[in-house]
PDB file of N, CA and C in Angstrom:
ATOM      1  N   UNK A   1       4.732  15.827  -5.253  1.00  0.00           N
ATOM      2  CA  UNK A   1       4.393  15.329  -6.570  1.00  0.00           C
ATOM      3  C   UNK A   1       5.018  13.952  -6.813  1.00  0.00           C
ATOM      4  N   UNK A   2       6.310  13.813  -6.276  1.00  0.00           N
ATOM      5  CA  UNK A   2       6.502  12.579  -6.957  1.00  0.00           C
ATOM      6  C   UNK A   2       6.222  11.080  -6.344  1.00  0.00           C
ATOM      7  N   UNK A   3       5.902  11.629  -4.718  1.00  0.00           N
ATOM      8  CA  UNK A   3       4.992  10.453  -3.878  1.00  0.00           C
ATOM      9  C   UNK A   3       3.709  10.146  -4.752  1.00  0.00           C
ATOM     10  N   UNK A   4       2.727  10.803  -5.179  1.00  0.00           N
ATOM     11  CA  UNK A   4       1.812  10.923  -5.641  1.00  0.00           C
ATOM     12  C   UNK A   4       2.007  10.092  -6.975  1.00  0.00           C
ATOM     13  N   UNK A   5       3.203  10.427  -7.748  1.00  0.00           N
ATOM     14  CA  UNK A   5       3.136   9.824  -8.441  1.00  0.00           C
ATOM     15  C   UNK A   5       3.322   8.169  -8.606  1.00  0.00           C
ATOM     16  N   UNK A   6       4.714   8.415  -7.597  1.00  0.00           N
ATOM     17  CA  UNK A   6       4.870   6.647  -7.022  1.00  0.00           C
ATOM     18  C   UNK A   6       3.687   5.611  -6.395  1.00  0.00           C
ATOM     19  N   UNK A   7       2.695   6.542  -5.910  1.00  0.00           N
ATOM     20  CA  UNK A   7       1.881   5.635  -5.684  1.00  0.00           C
ATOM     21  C   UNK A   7       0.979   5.334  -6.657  1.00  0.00           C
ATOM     22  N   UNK A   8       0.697   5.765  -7.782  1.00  0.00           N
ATOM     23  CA  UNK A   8       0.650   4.916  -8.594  1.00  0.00           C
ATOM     24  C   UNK A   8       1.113   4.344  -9.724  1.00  0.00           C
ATOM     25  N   UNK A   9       2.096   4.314  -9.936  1.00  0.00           N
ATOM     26  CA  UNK A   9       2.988   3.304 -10.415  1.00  0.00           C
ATOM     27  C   UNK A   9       3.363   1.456 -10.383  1.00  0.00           C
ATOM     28  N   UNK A  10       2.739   1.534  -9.329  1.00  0.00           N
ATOM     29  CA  UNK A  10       3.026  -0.036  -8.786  1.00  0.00           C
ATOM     30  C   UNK A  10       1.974  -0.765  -8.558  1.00  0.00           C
ATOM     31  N   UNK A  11       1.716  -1.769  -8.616  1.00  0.00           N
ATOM     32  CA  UNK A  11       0.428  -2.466  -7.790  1.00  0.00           C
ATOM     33  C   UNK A  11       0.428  -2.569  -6.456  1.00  0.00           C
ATOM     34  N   UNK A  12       1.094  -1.844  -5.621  1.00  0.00           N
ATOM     35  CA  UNK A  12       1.264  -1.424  -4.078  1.00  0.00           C
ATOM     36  C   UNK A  12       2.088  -0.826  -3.971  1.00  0.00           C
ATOM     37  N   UNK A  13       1.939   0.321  -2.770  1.00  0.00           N
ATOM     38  CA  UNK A  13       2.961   1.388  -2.219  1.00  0.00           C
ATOM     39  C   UNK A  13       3.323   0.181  -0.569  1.00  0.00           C
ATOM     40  N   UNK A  14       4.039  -0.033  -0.191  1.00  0.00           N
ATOM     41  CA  UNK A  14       5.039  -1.043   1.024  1.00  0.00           C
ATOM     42  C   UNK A  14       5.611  -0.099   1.399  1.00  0.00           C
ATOM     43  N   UNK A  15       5.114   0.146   3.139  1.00  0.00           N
ATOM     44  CA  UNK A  15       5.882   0.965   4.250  1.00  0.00           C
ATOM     45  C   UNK A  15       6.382   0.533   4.883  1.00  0.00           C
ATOM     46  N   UNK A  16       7.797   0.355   4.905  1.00  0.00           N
ATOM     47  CA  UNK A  16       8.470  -0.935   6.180  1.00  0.00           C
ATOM     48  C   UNK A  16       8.908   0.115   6.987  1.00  0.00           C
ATOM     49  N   UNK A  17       9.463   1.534   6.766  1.00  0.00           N
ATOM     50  CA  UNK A  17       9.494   2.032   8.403  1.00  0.00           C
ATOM     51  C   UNK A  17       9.495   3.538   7.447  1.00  0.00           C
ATOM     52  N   UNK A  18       8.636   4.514   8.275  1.00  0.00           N
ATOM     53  CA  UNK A  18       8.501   6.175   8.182  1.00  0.00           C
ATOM     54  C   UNK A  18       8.004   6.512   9.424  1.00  0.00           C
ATOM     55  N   UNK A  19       8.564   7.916   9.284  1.00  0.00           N
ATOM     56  CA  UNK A  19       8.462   8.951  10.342  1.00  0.00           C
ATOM     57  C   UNK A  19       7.079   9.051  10.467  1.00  0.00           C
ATOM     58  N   UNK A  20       6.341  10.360  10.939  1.00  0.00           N
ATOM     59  CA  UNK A  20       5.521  11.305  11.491  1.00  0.00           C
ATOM     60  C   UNK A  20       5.347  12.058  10.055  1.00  0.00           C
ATOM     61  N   UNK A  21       6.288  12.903   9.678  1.00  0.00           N
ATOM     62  CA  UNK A  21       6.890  13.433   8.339  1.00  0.00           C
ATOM     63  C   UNK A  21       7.375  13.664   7.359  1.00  0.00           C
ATOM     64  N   UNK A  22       7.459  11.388   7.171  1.00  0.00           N
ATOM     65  CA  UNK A  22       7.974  11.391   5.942  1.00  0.00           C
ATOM     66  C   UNK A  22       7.566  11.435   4.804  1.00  0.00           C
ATOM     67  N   UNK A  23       8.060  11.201   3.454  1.00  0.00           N
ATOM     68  CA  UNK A  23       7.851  11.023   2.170  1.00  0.00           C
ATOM     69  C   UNK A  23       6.932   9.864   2.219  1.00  0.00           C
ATOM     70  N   UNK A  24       7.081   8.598   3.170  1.00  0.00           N
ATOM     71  CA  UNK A  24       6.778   7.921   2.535  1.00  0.00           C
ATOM     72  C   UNK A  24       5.193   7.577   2.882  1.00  0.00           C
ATOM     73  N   UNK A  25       4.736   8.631   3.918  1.00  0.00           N
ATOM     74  CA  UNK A  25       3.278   8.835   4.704  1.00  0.00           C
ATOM     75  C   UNK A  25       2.685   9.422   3.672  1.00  0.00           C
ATOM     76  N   UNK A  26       2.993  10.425   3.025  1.00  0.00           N
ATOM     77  CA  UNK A  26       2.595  10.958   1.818  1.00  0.00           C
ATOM     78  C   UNK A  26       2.257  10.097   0.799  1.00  0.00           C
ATOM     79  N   UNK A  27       2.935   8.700   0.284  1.00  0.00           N
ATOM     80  CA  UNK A  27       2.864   8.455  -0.585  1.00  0.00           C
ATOM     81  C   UNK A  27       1.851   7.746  -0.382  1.00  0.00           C
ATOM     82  N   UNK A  28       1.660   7.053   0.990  1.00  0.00           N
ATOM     83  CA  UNK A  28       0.672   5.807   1.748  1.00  0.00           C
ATOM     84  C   UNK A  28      -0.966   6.266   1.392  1.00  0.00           C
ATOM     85  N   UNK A  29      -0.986   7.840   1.799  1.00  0.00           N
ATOM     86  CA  UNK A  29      -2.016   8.611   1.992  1.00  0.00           C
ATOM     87  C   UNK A  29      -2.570   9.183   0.783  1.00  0.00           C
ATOM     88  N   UNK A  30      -1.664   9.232  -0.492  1.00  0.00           N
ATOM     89  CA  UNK A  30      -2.506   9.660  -1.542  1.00  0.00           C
ATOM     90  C   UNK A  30      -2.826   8.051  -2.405  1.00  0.00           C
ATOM     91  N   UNK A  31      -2.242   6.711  -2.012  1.00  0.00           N
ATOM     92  CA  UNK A  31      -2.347   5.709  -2.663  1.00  0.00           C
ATOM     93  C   UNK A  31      -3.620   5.461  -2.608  1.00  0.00           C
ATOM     94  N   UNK A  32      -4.049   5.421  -1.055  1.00  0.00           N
ATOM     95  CA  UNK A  32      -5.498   5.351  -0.193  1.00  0.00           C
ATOM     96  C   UNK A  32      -6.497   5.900  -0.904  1.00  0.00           C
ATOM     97  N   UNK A  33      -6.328   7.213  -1.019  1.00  0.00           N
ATOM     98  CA  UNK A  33      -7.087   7.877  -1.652  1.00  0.00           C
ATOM     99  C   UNK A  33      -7.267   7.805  -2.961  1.00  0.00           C
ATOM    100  N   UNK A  34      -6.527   7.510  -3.709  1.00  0.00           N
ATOM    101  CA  UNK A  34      -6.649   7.076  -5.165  1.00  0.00           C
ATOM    102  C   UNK A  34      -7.464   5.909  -4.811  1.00  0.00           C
ATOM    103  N   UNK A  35      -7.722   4.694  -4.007  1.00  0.00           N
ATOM    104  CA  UNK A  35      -8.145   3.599  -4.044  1.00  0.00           C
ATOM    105  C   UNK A  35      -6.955   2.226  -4.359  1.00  0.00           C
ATOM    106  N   UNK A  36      -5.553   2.882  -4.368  1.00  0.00           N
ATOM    107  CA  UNK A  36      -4.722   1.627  -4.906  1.00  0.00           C
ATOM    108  C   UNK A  36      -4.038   1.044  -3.091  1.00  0.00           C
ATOM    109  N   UNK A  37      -4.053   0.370  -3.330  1.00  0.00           N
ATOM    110  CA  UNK A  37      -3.454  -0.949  -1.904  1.00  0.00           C
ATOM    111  C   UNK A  37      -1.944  -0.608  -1.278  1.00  0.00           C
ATOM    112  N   UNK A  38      -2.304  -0.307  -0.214  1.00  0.00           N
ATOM    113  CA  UNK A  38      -1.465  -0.327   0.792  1.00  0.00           C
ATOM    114  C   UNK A  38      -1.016  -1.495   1.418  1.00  0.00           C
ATOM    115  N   UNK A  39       0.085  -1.222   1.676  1.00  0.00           N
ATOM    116  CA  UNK A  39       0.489  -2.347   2.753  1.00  0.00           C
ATOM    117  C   UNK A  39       1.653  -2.024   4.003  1.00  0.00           C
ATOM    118  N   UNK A  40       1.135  -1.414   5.225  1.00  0.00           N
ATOM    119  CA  UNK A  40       2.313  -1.403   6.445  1.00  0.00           C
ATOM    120  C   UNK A  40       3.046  -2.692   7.194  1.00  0.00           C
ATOM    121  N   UNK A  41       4.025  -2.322   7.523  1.00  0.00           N
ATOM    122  CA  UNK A  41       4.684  -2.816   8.835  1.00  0.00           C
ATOM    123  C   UNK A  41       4.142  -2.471   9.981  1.00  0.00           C
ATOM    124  N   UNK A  42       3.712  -3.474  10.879  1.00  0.00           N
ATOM    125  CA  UNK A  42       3.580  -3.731  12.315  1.00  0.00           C
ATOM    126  C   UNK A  42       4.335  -2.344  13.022  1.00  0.00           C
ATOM    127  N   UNK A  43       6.075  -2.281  12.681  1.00  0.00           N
ATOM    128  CA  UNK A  43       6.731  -1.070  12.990  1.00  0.00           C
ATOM    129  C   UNK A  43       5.587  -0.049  12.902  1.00  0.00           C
ATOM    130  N   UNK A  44       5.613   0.156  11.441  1.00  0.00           N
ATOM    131  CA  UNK A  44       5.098   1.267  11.621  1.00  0.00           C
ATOM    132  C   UNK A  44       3.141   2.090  11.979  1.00  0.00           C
ATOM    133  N   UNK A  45       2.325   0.952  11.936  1.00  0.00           N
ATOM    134  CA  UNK A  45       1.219   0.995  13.099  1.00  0.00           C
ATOM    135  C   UNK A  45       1.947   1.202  14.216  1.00  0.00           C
ATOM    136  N   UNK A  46       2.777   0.356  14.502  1.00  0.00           N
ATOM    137  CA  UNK A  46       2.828   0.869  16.181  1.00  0.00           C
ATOM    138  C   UNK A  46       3.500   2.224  16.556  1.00  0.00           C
ATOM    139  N   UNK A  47       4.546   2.566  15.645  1.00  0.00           N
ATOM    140  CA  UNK A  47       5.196   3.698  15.813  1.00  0.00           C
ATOM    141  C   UNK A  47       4.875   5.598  15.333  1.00  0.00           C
ATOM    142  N   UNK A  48       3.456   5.081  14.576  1.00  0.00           N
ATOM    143  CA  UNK A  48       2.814   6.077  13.781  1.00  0.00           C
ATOM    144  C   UNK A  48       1.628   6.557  14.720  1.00  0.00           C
ATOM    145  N   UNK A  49       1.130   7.776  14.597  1.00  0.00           N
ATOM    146  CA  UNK A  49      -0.374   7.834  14.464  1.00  0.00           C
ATOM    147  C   UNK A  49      -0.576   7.765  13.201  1.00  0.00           C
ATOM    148  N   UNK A  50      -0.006   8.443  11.874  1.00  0.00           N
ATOM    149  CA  UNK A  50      -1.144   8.282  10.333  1.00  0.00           C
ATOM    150  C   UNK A  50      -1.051   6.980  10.311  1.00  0.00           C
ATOM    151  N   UNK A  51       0.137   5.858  10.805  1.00  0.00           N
ATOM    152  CA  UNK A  51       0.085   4.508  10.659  1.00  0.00           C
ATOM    153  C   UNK A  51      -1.497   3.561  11.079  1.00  0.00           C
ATOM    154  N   UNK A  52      -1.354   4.439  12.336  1.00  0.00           N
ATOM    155  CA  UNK A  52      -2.190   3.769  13.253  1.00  0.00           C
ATOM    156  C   UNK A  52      -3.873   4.164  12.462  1.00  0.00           C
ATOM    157  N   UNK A  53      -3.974   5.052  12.062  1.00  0.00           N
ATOM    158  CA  UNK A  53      -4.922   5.804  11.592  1.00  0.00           C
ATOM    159  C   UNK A  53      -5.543   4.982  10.074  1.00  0.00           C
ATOM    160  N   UNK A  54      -4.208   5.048   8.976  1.00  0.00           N
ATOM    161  CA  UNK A  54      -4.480   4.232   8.061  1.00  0.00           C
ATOM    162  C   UNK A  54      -4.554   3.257   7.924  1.00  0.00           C
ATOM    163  N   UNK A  55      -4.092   2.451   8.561  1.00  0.00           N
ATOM    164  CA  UNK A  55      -4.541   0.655   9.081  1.00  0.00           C
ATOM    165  C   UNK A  55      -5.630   0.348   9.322  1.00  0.00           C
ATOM    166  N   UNK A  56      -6.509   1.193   9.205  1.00  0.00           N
ATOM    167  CA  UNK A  56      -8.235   1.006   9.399  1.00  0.00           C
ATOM    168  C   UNK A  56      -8.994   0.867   7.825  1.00  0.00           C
ATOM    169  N   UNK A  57      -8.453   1.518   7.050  1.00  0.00           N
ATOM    170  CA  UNK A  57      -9.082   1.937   5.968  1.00  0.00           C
ATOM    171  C   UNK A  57      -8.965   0.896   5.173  1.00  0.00           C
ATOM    172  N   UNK A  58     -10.518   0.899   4.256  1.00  0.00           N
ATOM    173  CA  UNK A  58      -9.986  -0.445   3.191  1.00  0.00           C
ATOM    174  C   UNK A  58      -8.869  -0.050   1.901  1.00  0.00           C
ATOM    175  N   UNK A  59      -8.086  -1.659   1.568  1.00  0.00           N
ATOM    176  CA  UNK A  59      -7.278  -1.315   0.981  1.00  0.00           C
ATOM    177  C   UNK A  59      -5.641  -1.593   1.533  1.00  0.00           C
ATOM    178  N   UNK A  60      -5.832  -1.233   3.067  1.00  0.00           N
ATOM    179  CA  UNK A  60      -4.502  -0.916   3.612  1.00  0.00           C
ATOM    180  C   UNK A  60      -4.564  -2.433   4.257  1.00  0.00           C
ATOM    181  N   UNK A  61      -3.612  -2.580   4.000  1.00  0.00           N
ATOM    182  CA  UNK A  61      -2.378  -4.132   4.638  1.00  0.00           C
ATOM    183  C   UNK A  61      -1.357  -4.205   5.723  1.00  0.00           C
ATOM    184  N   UNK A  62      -1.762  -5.335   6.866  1.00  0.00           N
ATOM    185  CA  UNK A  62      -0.790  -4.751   8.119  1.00  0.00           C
ATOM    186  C   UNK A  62       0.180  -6.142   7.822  1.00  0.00           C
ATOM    187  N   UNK A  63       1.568  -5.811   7.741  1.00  0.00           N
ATOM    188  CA  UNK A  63       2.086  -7.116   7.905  1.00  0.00           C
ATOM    189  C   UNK A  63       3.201  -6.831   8.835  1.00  0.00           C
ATOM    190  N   UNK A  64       3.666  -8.354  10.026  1.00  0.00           N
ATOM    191  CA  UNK A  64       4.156  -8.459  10.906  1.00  0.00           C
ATOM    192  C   UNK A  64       5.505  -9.097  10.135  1.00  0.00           C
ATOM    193  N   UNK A  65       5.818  -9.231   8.891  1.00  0.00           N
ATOM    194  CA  UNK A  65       7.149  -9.830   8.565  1.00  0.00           C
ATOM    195  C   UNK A  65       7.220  -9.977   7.032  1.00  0.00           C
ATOM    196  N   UNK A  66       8.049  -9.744   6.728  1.00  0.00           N
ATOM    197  CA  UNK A  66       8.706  -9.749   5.183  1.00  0.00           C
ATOM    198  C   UNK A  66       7.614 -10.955   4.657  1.00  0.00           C
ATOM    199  N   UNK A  67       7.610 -12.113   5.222  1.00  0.00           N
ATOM    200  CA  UNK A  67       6.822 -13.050   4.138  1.00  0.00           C
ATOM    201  C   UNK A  67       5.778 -13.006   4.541  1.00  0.00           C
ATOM    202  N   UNK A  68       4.795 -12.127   5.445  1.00  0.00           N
ATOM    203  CA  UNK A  68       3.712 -11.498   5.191  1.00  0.00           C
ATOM    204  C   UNK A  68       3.357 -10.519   4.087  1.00  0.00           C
ATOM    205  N   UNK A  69       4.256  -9.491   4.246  1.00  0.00           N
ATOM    206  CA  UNK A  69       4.397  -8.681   2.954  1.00  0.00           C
ATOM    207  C   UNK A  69       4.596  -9.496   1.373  1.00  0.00           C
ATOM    208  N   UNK A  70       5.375  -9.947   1.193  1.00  0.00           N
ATOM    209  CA  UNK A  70       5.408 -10.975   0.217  1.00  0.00           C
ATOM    210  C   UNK A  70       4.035 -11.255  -0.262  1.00  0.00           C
ATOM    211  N   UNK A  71       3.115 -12.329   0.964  1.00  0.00           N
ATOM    212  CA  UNK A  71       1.788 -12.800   0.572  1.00  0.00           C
ATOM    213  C   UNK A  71       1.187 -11.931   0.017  1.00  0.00           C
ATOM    214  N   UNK A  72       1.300 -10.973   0.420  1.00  0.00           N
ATOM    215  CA  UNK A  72       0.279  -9.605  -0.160  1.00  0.00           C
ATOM    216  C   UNK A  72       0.495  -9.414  -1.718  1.00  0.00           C
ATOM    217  N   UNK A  73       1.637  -9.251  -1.787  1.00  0.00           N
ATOM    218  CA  UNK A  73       2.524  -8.961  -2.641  1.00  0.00           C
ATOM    219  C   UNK A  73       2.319 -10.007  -3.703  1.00  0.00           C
ATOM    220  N   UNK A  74       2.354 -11.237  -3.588  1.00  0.00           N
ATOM    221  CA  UNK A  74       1.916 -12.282  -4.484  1.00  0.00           C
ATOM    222  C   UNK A  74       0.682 -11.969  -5.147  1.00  0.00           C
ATOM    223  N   UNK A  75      -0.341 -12.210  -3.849  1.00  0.00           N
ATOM    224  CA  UNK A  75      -1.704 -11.891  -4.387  1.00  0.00           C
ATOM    225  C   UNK A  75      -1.956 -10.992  -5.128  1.00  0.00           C
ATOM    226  N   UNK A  76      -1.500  -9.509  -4.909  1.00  0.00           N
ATOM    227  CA  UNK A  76      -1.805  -8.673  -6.063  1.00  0.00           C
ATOM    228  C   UNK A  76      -1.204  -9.017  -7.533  1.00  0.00           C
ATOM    229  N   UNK A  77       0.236  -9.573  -7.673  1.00  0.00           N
ATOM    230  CA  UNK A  77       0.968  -9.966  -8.685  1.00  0.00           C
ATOM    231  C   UNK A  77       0.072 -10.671  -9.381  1.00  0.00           C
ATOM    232  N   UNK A  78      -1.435 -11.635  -8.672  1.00  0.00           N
ATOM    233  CA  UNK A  78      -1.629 -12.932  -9.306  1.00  0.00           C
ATOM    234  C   UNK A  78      -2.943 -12.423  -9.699  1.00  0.00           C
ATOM    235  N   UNK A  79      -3.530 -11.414  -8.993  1.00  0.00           N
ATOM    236  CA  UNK A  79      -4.914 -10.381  -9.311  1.00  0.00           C
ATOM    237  C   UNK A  79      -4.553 -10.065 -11.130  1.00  0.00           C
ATOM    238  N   UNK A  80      -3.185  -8.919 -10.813  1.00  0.00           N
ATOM    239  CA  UNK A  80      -2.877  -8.379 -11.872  1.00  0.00           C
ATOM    240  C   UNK A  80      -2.286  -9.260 -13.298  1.00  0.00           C
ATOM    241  N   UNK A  81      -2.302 -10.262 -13.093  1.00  0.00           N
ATOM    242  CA  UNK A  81      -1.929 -11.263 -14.083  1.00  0.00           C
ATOM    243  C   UNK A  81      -3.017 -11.778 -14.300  1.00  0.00           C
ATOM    244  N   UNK A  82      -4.219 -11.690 -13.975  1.00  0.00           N
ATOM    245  CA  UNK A  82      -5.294 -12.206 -14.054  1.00  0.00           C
ATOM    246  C   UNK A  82      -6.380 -11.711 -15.830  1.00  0.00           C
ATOM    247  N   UNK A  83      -6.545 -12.756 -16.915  1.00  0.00           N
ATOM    248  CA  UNK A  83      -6.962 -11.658 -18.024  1.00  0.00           C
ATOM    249  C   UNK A  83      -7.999 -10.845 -17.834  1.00  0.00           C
ATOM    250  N   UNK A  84      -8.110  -9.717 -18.571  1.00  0.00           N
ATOM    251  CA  UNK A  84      -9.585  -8.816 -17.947  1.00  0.00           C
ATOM    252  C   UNK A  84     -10.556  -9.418 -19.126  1.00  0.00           C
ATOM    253  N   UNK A  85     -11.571  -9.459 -19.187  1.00  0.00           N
ATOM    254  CA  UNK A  85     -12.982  -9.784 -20.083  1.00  0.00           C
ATOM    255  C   UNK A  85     -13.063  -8.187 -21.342  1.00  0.00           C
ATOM    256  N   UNK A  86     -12.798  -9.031 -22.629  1.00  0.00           N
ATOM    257  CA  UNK A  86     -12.651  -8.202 -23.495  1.00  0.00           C
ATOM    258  C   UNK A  86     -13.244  -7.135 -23.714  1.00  0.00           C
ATOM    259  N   UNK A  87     -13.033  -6.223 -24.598  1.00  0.00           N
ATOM    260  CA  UNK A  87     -14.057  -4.740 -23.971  1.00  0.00           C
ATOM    261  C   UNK A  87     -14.654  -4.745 -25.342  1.00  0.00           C
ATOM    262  N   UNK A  88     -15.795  -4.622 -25.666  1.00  0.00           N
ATOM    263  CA  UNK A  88     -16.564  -4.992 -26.595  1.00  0.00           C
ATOM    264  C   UNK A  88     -17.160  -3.304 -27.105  1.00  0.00           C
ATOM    265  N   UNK A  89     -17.053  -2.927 -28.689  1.00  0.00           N
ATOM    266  CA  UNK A  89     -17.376  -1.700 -28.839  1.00  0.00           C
ATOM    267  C   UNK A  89     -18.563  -1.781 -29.755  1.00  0.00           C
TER     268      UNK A  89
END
């Protein structure tokens, strides 16, 4: 429950290193599925199969270094700061 919940909470769930069985595969995997943005470490594609597995799917983000992650990380910051078009009743 509370992976589930963390993933959406944020404008990205960021995997810099998990197991086979961790918490934090859980959290990767219900973010996905909700539709909210992923983003892995290189580590962990290479060290995963769900890594390797979810790195395919849209949504999910592979980064090879902290200021890769960052970029990502910006961009959504600058998505979500972005105004939405008023909702008209």
């Amino acid at each position: 429950m509370r992976n589930a919940t963390m993933s959406g909470m944020g404008l990205a769930s960021v995997v810099v290193e998990a197991g086979e069985h961790s918490g934090a595969r859980i959290q990767a995997r219900v973010a996905v599925e909700h539709g909210r943005p992923v983003i892995l470490t290189d580590l962990v594609v290479e060290r995963t199969q769900w890594g390797r597995e979810l790195s395919t799917r849209p949504g999910v983000f592979v980064a090879s270094s902290i200021t890769e992650v960052m970029k990502v990380v910006d961009r959504f910051v600058q998505i979500a700061a972005e105004p939405s078009l008023p909702v008209l009743c």
